[in-house]
Protein backbone atom coordinates (compact mmCIF):
# COMPACT_ATOMS: atom_id res chain seq x y z
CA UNK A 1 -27.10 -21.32 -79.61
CA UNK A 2 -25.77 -24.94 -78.78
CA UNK A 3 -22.23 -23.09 -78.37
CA UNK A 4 -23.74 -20.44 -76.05
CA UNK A 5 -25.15 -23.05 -73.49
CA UNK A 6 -22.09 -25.13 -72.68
CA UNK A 7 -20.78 -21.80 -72.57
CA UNK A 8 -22.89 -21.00 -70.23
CA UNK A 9 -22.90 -24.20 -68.08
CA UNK A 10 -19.33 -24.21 -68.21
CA UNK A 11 -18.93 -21.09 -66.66
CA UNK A 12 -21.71 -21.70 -64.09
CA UNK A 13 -19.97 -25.03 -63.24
CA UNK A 14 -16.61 -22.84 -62.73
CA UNK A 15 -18.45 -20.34 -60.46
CA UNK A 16 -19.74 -23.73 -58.50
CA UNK A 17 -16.49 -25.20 -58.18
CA UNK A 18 -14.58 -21.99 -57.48
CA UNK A 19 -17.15 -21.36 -54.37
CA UNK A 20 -17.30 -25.05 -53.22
CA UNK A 21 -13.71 -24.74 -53.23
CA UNK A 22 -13.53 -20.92 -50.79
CA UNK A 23 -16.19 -22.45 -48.77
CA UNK A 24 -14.40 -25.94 -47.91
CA UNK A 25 -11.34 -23.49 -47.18
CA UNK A 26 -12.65 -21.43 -45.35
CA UNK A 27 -14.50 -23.83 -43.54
CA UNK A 28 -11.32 -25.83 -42.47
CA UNK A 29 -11.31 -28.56 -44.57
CA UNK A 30 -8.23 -29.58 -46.67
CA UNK A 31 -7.63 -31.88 -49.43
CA UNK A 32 -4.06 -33.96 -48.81
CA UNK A 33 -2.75 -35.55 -51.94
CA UNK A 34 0.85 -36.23 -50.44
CA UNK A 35 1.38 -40.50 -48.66
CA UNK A 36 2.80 -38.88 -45.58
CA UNK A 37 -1.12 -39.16 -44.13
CA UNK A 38 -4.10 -40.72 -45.91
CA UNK A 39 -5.32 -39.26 -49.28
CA UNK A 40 -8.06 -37.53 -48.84
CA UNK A 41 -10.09 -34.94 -46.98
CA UNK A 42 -9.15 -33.14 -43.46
CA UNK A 43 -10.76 -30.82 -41.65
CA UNK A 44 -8.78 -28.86 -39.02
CA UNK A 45 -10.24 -28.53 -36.12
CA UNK A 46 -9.16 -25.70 -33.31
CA UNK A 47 -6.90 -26.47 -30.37
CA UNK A 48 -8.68 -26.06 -27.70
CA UNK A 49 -5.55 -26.91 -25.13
CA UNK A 50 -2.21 -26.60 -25.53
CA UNK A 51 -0.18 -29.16 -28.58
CA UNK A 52 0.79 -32.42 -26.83
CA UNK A 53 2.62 -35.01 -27.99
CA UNK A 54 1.03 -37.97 -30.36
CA UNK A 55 -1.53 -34.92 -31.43
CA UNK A 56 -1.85 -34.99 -35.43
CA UNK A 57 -1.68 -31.28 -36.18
CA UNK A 58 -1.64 -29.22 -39.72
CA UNK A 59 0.91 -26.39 -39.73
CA UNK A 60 2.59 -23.77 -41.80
CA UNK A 61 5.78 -23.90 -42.27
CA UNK A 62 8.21 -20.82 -42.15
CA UNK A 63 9.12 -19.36 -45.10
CA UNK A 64 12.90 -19.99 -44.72
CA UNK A 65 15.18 -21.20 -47.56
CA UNK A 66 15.01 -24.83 -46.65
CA UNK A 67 11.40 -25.14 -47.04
CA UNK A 68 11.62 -23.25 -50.62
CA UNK A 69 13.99 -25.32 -51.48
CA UNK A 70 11.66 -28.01 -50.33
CA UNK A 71 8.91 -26.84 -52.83
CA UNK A 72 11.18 -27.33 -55.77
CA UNK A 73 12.11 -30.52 -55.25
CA UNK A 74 8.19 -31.11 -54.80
CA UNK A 75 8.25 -32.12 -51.27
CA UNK A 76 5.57 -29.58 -50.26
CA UNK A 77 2.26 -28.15 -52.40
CA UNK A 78 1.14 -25.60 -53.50
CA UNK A 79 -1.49 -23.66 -50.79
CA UNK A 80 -2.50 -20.64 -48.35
CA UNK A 81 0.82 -20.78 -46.34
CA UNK A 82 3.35 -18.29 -46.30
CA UNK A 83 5.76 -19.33 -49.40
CA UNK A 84 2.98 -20.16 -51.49
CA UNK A 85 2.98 -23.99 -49.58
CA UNK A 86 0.26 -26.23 -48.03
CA UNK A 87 0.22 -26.55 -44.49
CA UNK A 88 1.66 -29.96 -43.08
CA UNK A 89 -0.09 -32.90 -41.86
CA UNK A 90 2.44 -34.53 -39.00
CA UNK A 91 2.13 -36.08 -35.89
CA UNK A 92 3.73 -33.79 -32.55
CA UNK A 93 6.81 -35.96 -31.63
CA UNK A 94 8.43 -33.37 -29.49
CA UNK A 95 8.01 -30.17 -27.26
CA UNK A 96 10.12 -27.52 -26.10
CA UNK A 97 12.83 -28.64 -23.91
CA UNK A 98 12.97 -32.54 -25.05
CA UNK A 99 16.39 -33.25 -26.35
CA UNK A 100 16.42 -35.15 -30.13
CA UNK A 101 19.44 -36.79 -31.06
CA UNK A 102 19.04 -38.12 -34.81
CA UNK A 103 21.51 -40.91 -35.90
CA UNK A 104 20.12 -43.38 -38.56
CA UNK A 105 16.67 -42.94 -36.67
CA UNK A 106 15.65 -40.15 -34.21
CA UNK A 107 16.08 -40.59 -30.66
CA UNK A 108 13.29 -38.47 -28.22
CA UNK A 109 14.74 -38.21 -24.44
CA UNK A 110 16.70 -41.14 -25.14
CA UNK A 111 13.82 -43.38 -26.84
CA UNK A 112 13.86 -44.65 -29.95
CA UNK A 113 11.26 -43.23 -31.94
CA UNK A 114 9.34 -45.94 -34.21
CA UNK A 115 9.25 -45.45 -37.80
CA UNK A 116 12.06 -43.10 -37.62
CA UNK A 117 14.51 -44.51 -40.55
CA UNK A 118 16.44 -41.47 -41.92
CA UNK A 119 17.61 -41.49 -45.41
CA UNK A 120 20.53 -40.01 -47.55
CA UNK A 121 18.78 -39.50 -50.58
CA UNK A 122 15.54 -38.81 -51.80
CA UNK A 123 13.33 -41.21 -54.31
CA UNK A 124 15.03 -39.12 -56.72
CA UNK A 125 18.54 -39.75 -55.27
CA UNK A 126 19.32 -36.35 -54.75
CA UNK A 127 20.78 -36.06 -51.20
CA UNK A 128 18.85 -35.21 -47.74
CA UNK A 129 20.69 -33.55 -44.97
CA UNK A 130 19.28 -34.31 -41.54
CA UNK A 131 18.70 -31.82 -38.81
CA UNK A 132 21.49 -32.24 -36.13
CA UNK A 133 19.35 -32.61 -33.48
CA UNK A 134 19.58 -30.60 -30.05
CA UNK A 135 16.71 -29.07 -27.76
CA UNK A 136 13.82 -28.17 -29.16
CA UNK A 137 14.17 -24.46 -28.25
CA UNK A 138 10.92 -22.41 -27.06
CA UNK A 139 7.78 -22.29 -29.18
CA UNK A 140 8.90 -24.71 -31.88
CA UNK A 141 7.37 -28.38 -32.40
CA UNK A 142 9.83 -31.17 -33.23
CA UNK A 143 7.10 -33.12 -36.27
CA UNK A 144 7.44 -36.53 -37.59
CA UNK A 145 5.34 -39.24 -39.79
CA UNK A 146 5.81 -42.79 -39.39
CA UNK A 147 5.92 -42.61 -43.36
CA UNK A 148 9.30 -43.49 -44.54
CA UNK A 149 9.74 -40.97 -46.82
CA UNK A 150 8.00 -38.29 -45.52
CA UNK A 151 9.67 -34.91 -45.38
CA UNK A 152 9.41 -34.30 -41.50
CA UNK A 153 11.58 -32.81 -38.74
CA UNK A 154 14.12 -35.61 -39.43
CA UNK A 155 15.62 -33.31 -42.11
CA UNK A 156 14.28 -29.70 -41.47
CA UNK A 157 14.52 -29.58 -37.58
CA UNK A 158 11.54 -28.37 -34.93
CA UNK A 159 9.24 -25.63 -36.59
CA UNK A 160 7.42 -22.54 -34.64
CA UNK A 161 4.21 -23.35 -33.24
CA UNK A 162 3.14 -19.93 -34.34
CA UNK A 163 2.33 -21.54 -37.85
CA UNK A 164 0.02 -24.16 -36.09
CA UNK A 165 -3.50 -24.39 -37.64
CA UNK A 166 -5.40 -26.94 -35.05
CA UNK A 167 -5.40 -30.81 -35.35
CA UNK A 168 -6.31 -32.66 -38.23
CA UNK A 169 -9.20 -34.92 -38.82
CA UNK A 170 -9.68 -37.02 -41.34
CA UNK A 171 -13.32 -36.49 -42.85
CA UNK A 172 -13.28 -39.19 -45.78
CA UNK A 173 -9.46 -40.65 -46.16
CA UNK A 174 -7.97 -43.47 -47.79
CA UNK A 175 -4.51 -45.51 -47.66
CA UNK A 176 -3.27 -46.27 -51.46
């Protein structure tokens, strides 16, 4: 009997959890366990005017090789987006038609863009190839974070807007 009612609340518990967990999806909100934003929960909220620069968006990648590769090395987790990947959590650095020239930090229109360090090598020491930089070409978002080893547009280039969520709020964050 004693066996059969943790049995019981465990299950319950599981059925709690599992629809706690579709509703706070489906509902927007997002749990970020990566330092390139707060730790924490997010809540996207819909764009209700076009992406501007400075806005703090989530966004799907594209399921292209780089960003596979990306989720081996663990740069991305696991989630909804195409590629089996969590959205993003970056800050709009660029639009179409602004030039980005990347060096040893990334250039916007010729201005230095703060934070903007690129690396070599990852906190593994395997090696990081940077985008080469050019126009950010129609419907694609050039993304950084002032995080210095966040996995941004520094290394994978401007990304389609059509994987853009909305911006992202923090609901109850913290910095480690």
């Amino acid at each position: 009997m004693r066996h059969r009612r943790a049995l019981l609340f465990l299950t319950g518990a599981a059925v709690f959890v599992s629809a706690l967990t579709a509703a706070a999806i489906t509902g927007g909100y997002r749990l970020n366990l990566t330092p390139s934003e707060p730790f924490g929960l997010w809540r996207i909220e819909q764009l209700q005017r076009p992406v501007a620069i400075g806005d703090l968006v989530f966004l799907c990648p594209p399921s292209t090789a780089v960003f596979a590769e990306a989720r081996v090395r663990g740069y991305l987790r696991r989630g909804l987006c195409a590629g089996g990947v969590a959205p993003l959590i970056k800050t709009v650095a660029a639009l179409p038609g602004q030039r980005v020239e990347i060096t040893d930090h990334v250039h916007i229109d010729g201005r230095s863009v703060p934070a903007s360090s690129v690396s070599g090598t990852d906190g593994e020491g395997r090696t990081l190839t940077s985008d080469s930089g050019g126009v950010v070409p129609p419907h694609h978002l050039f993304l950084h974070s002032s995080f210095a080893s966040s996995y941004d547009s520094r290394y994978f280039g401007p990304v389609p807007d059509s994987g853009l969520l909305g911006l992202a709020r923090p609901v109850f964050t913290f910095d480690p």
